[in-house]
Protein backbone atom coordinates (compact mmCIF):
# COMPACT_ATOMS: atom_id res chain seq x y z
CA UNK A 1 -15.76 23.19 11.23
CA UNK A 2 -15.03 24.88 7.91
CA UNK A 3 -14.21 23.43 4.62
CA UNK A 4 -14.04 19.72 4.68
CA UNK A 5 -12.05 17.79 1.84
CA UNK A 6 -13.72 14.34 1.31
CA UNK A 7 -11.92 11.27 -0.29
CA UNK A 8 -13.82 9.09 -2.40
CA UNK A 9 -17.12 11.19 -2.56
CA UNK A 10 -17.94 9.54 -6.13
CA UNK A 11 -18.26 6.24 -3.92
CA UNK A 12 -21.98 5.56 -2.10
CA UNK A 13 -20.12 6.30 1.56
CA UNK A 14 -18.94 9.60 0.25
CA UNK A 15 -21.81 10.72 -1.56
CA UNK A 16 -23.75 10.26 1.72
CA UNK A 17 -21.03 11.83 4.34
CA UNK A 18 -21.30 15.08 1.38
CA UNK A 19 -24.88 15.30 1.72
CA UNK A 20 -24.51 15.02 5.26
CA UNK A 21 -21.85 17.59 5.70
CA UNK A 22 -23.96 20.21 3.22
CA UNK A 23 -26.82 20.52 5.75
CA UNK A 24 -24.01 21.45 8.64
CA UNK A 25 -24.50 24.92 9.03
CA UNK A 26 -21.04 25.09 10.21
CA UNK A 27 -19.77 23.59 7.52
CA UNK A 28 -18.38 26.63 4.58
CA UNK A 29 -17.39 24.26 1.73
CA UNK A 30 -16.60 21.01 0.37
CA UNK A 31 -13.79 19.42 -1.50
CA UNK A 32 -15.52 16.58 -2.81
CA UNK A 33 -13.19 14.06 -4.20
CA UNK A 34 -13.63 11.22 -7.14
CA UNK A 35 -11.66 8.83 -9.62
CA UNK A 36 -15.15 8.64 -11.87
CA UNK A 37 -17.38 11.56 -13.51
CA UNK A 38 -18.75 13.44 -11.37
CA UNK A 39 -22.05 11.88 -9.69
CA UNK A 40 -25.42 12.90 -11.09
CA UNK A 41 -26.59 13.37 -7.04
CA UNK A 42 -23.46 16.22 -7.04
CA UNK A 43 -24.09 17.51 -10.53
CA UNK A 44 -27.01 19.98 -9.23
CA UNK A 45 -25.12 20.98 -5.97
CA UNK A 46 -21.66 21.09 -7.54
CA UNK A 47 -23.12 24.17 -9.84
CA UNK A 48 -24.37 27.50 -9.15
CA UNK A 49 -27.09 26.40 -6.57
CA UNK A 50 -24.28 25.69 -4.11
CA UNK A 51 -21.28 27.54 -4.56
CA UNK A 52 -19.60 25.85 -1.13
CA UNK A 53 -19.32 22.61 -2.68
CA UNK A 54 -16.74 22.09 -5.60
CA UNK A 55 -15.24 18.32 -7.34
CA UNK A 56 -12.48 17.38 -8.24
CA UNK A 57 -11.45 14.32 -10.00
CA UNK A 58 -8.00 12.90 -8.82
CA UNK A 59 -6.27 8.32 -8.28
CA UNK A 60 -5.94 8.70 -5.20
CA UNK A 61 -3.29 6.12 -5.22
CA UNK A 62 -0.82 7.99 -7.01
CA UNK A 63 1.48 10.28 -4.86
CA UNK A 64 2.37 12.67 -7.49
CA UNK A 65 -1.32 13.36 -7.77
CA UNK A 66 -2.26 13.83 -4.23
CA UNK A 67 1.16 15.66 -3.60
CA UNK A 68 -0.07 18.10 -6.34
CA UNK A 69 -3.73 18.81 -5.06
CA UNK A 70 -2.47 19.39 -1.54
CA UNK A 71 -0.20 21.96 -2.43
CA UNK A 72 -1.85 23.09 -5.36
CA UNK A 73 -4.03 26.11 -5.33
CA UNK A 74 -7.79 24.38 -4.82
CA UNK A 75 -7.21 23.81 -1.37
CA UNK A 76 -5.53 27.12 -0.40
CA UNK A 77 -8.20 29.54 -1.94
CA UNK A 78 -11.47 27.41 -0.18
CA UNK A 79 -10.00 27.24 2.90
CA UNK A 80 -9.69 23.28 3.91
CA UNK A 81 -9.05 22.68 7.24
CA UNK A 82 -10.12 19.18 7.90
CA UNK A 83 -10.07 16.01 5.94
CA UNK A 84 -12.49 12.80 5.83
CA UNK A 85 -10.97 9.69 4.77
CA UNK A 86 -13.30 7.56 2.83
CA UNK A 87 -11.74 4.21 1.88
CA UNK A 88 -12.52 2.53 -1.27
CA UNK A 89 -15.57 0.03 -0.84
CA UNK A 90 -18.31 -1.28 -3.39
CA UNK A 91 -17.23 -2.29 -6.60
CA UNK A 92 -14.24 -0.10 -6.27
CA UNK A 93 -13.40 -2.13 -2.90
CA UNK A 94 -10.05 -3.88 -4.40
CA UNK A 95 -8.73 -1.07 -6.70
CA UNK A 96 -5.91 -1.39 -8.76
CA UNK A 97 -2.56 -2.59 -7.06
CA UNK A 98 0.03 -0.24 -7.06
CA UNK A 99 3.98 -1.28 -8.21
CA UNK A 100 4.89 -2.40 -4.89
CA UNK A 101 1.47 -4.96 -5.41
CA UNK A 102 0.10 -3.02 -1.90
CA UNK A 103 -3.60 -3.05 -2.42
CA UNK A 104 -4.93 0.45 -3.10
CA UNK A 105 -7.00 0.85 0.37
CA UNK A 106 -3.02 0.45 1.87
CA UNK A 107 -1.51 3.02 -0.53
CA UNK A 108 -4.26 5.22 -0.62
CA UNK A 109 -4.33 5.66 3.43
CA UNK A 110 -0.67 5.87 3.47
CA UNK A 111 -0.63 8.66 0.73
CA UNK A 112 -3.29 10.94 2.27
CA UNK A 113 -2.17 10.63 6.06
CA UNK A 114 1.83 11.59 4.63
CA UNK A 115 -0.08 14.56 2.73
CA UNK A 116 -2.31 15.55 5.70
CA UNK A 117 0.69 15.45 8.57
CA UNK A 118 2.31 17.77 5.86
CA UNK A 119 -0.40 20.31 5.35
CA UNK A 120 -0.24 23.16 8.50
CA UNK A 121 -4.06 24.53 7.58
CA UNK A 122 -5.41 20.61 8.02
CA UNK A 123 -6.76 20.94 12.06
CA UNK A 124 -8.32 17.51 12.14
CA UNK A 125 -8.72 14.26 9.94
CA UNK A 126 -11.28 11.66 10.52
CA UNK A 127 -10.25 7.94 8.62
CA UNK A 128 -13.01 5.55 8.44
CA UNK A 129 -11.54 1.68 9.37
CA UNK A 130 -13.08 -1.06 10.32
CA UNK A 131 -14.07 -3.60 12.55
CA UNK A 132 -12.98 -6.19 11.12
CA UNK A 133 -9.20 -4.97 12.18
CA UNK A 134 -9.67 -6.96 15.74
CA UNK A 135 -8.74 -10.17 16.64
CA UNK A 136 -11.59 -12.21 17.42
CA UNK A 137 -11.72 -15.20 19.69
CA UNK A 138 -13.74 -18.66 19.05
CA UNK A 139 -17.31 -17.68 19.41
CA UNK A 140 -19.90 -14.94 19.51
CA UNK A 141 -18.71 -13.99 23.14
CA UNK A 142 -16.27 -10.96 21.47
CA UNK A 143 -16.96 -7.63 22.86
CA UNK A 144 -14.76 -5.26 21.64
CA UNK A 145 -13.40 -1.96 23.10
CA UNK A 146 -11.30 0.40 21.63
CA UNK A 147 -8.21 -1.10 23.40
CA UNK A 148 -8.72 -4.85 22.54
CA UNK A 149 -5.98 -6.11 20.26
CA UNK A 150 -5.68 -6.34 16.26
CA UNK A 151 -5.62 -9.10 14.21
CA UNK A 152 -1.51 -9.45 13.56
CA UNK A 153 -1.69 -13.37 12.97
CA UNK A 154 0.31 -14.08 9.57
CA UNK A 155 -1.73 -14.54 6.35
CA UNK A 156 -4.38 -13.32 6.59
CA UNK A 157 -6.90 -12.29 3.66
CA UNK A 158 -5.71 -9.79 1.10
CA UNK A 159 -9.00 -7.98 2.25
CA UNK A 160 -8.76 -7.90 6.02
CA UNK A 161 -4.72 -7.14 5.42
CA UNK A 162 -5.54 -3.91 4.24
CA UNK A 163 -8.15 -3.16 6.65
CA UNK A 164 -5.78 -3.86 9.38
CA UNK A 165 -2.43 -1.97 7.61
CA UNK A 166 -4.69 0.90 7.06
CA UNK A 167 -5.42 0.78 10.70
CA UNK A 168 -2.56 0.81 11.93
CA UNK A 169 -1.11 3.80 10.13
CA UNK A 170 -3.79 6.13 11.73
CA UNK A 171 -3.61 4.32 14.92
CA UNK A 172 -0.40 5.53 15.43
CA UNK A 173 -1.22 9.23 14.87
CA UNK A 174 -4.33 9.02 17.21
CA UNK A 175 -2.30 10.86 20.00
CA UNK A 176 -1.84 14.03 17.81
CA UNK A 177 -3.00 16.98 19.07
CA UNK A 178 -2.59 18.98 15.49
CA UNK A 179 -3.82 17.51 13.32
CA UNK A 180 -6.24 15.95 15.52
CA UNK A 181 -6.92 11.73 13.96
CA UNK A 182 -10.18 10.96 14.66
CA UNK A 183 -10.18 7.09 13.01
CA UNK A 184 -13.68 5.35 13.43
CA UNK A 185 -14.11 1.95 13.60
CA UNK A 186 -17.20 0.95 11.27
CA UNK A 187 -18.60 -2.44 11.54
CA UNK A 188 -20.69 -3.73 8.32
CA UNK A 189 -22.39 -0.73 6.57
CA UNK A 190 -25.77 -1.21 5.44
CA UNK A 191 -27.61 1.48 2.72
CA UNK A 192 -31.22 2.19 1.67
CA UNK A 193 -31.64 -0.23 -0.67
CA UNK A 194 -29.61 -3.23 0.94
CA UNK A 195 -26.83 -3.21 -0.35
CA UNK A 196 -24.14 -3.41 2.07
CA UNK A 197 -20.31 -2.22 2.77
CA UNK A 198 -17.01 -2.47 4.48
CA UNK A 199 -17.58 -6.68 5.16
CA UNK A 200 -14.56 -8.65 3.68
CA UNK A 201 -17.26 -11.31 2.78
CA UNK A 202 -19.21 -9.16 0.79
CA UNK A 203 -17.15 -7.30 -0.95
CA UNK A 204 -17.00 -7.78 -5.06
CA UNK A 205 -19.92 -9.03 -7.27
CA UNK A 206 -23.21 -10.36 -6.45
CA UNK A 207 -22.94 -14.28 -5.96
CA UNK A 208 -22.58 -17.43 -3.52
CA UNK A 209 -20.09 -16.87 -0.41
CA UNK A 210 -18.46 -20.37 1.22
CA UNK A 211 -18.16 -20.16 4.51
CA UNK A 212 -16.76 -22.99 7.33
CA UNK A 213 -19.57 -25.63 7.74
CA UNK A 214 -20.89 -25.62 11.53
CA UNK A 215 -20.39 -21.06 11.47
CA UNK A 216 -22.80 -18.67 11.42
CA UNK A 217 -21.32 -15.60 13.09
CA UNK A 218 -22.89 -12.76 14.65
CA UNK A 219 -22.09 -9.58 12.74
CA UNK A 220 -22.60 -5.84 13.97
CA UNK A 221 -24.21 -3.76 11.65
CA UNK A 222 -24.84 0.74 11.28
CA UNK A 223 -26.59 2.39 8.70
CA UNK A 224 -24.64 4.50 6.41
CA UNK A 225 -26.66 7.42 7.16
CA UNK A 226 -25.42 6.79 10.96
CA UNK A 227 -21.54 6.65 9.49
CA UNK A 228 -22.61 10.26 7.95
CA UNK A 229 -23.58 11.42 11.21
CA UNK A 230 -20.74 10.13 13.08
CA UNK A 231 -18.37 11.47 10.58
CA UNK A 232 -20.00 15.11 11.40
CA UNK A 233 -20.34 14.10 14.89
CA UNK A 234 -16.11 13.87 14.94
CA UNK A 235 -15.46 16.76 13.11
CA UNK A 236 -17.63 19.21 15.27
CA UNK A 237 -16.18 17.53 18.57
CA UNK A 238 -12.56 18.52 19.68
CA UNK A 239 -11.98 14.89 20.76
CA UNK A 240 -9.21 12.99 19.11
CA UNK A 241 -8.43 9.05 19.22
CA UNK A 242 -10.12 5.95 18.28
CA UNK A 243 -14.14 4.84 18.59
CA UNK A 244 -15.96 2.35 17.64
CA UNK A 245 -19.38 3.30 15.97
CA UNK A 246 -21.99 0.93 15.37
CA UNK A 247 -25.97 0.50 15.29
CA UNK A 248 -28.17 -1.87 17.94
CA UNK A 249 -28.84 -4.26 16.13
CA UNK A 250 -26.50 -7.63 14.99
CA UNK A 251 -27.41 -10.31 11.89
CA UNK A 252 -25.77 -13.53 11.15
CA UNK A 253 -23.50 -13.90 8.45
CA UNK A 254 -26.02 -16.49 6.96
CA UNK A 255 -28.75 -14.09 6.90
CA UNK A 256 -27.15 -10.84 5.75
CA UNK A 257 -25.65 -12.76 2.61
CA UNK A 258 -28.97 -13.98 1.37
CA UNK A 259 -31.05 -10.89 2.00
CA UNK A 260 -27.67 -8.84 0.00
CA UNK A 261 -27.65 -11.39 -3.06
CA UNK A 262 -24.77 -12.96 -1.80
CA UNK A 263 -25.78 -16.30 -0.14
CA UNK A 264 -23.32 -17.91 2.22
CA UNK A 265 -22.79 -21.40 1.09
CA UNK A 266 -21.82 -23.54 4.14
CA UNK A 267 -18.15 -25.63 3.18
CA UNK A 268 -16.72 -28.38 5.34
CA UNK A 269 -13.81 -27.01 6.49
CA UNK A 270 -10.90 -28.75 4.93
CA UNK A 271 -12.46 -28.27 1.37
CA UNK A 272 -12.75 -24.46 2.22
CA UNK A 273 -9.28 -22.53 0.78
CA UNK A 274 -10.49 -24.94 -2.57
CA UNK A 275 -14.46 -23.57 -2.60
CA UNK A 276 -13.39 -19.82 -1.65
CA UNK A 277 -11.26 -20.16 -4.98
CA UNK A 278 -13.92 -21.57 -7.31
CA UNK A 279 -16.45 -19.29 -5.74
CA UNK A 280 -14.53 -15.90 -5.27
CA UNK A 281 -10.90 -15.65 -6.11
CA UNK A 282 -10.12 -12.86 -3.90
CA UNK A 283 -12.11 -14.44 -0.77
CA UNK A 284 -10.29 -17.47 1.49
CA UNK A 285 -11.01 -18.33 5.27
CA UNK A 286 -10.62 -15.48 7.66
CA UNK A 287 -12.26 -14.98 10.91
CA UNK A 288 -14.86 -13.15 10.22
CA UNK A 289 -16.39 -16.22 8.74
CA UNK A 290 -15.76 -17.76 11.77
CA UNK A 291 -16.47 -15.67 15.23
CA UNK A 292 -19.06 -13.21 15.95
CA UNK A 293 -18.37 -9.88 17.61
CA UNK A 294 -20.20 -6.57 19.53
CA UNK A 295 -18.92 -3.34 19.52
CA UNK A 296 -18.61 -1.21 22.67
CA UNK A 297 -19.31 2.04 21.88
CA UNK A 298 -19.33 4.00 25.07
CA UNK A 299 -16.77 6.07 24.58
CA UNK A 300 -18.40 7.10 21.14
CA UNK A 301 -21.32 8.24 22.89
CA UNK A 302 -19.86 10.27 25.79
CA UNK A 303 -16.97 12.01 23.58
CA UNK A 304 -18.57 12.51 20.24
CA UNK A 305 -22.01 12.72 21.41
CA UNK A 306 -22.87 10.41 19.20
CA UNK A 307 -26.08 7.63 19.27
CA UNK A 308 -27.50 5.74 16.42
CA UNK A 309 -30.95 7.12 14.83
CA UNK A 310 -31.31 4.40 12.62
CA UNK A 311 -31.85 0.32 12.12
CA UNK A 312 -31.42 -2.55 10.10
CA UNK A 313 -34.20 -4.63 9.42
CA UNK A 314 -36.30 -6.51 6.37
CA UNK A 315 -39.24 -4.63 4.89
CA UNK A 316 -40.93 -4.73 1.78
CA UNK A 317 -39.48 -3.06 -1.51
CA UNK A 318 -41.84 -1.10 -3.53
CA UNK A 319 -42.30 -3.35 -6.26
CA UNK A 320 -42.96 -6.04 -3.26
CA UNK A 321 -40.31 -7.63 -2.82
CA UNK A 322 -38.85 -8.23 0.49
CA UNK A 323 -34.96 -6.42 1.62
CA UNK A 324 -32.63 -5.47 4.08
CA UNK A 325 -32.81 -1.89 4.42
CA UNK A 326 -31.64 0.91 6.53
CA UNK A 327 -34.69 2.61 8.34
CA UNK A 328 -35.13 5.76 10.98
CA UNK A 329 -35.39 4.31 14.56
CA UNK A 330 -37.11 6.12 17.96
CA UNK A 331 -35.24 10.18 17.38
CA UNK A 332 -34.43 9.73 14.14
């Protein structure tokens, strides 16, 4: 490794993969990347105590713009050679729609792989994606490898659309040998503090979820500190391809809504596409609200070398209040 560019750093993913990436010792700089100010947990680092790591504000959904940093002078004079791609997530998850009404997470992947396959200095780009991109099966009986198949069925959610069409554009670069794509497949992301990431369900405000009457799927969950550590895990490997990353442990739907302020209301099926309006505009059925799944991630752990440290569970806040929270596990 050298000097890593990372998308989206002003996000709570990429302010964690940047913290991450500044204890590497391999690691010379950072391009840290953000649409917003720049975050008070950079402001310190991003100054004269650590002259590796500069910011740079830029919309990452506008060509010109990304067209312009890439073969501007920033990236020349520090030296970036590889590339994380942080999607948007949070409160940022839906983004503005750009003039061809592709959601942002579509354009944005799109516009950073073109500039990437483009740049000769970038050795090696890691994409995070998502779980959520695979077909599941009636049930709680899908296990899913790196080869099972994507969700293609017509109409799906807006939300799991661009999950899968982001997919799909660094699937198909996976095979390079320069740059080496290194795309991880991230099932629901949970932080210190509960809050939680990367779930169509659970993206957008704080609030009641519908979901199909008679459901309560089984839902694989990592730490994001884990995602940080599988993100420098890929980019100090010389393996290329696809892996799914996850933690041990899995929660139902029902229970990781009400300990993340978003309690899953159980609908009667037929009335469902009606409730998911009232409730959450963006949100109809998909079948994630549906299925449960498991991650195999075998070939995570014998190319990348990498094993979670860390686990989801419910402990007590400090002002006593009980959470889901992120916690070190047995080598952590």
């Amino acid at each position: 490794m050298s000097c890593v560019l990372v998308t989206h750093a002003d996000l709570p993913l990429g302010l964690r993969i940047v913290k991450r990436l500044r204890a590497e010792p391999a690691v010379t700089g950072i391009v840290a990347l953000g649409e917003g100010p720049l975050p008070e947990a950079l402001a310190a680092a991003a100054g004269a105590t650590d002259v590796r790591l500069v910011y740079q504000r830029v919309d990452h959904a506008r060509p010109r713009a990304m067209r312009e940093l890439f073969r501007g002078p920033l990236l020349r004079e520090r030296g970036v050679d590889a590339v994380v791609y942080v999607p948007r997530h949070g409160d940022a998850a839906r983004g503005p729609r750009v003039p061809a009404r592709v959601p942002a997470r579509t354009a944005e992947a799109r516009i950073l792989l073109r500039q990437v396959l483009e740049a000769r200095e970038v050795r090696v780009l890691v994409a995070l994606g998502s779980a959520f991109a695979y077909a599941l099966a009636p049930g709680n009986a899908n296990h899913l490898g790196e080869e099972s198949a994507l969700d293609l069925a017509p109409r799906r959610p807006a939300a799991l659309r661009a999950w899968i069409d982001s997919d799909m554009l660094f699937h198909a670069e996976a095979r390079r040998r320069r740059p080496r794509v290194v795309l991880l497949r991230l099932p629901t992301v949970v932080a210190s503090g509960g809050a939680v990431y990367l779930h169509p369900a659970f993206e957008g405000p704080p609030g009641l979820r519908p979901r199909p009457a008679g459901f309560d799927p089984l839902c694989p969950v990592i730490a994001d500190k884990d995602v940080a550590r599988a993100v420098a895990a890929a980019l100090a490997c010389e393996n290329g391809g696809i892996f799914n990353v996850a933690g041990r442990e899995q929660i139902p739907l029902s229970v990781l809504g009400r300990w993340t302020g978003r309690p899953c209301l159980p609908v009667p099926g037929p009335l469902l596409g009606v409730a998911a309006r009232a409730l959450l505009p963006s949100l109809v059925d998909g079948p994630y609200l549906r299925f449960g799944m498991s991650l195999d991630t075998r070939r995570a752990r014998h190319l990348l070398g990498f094993e979670p440290h860390y686990r989801v569970g419910v402990t007590r806040a400090g002002d006593g209040a009980m959470r889901l929270e992120a916690m070190p596990g047995p080598g952590a």
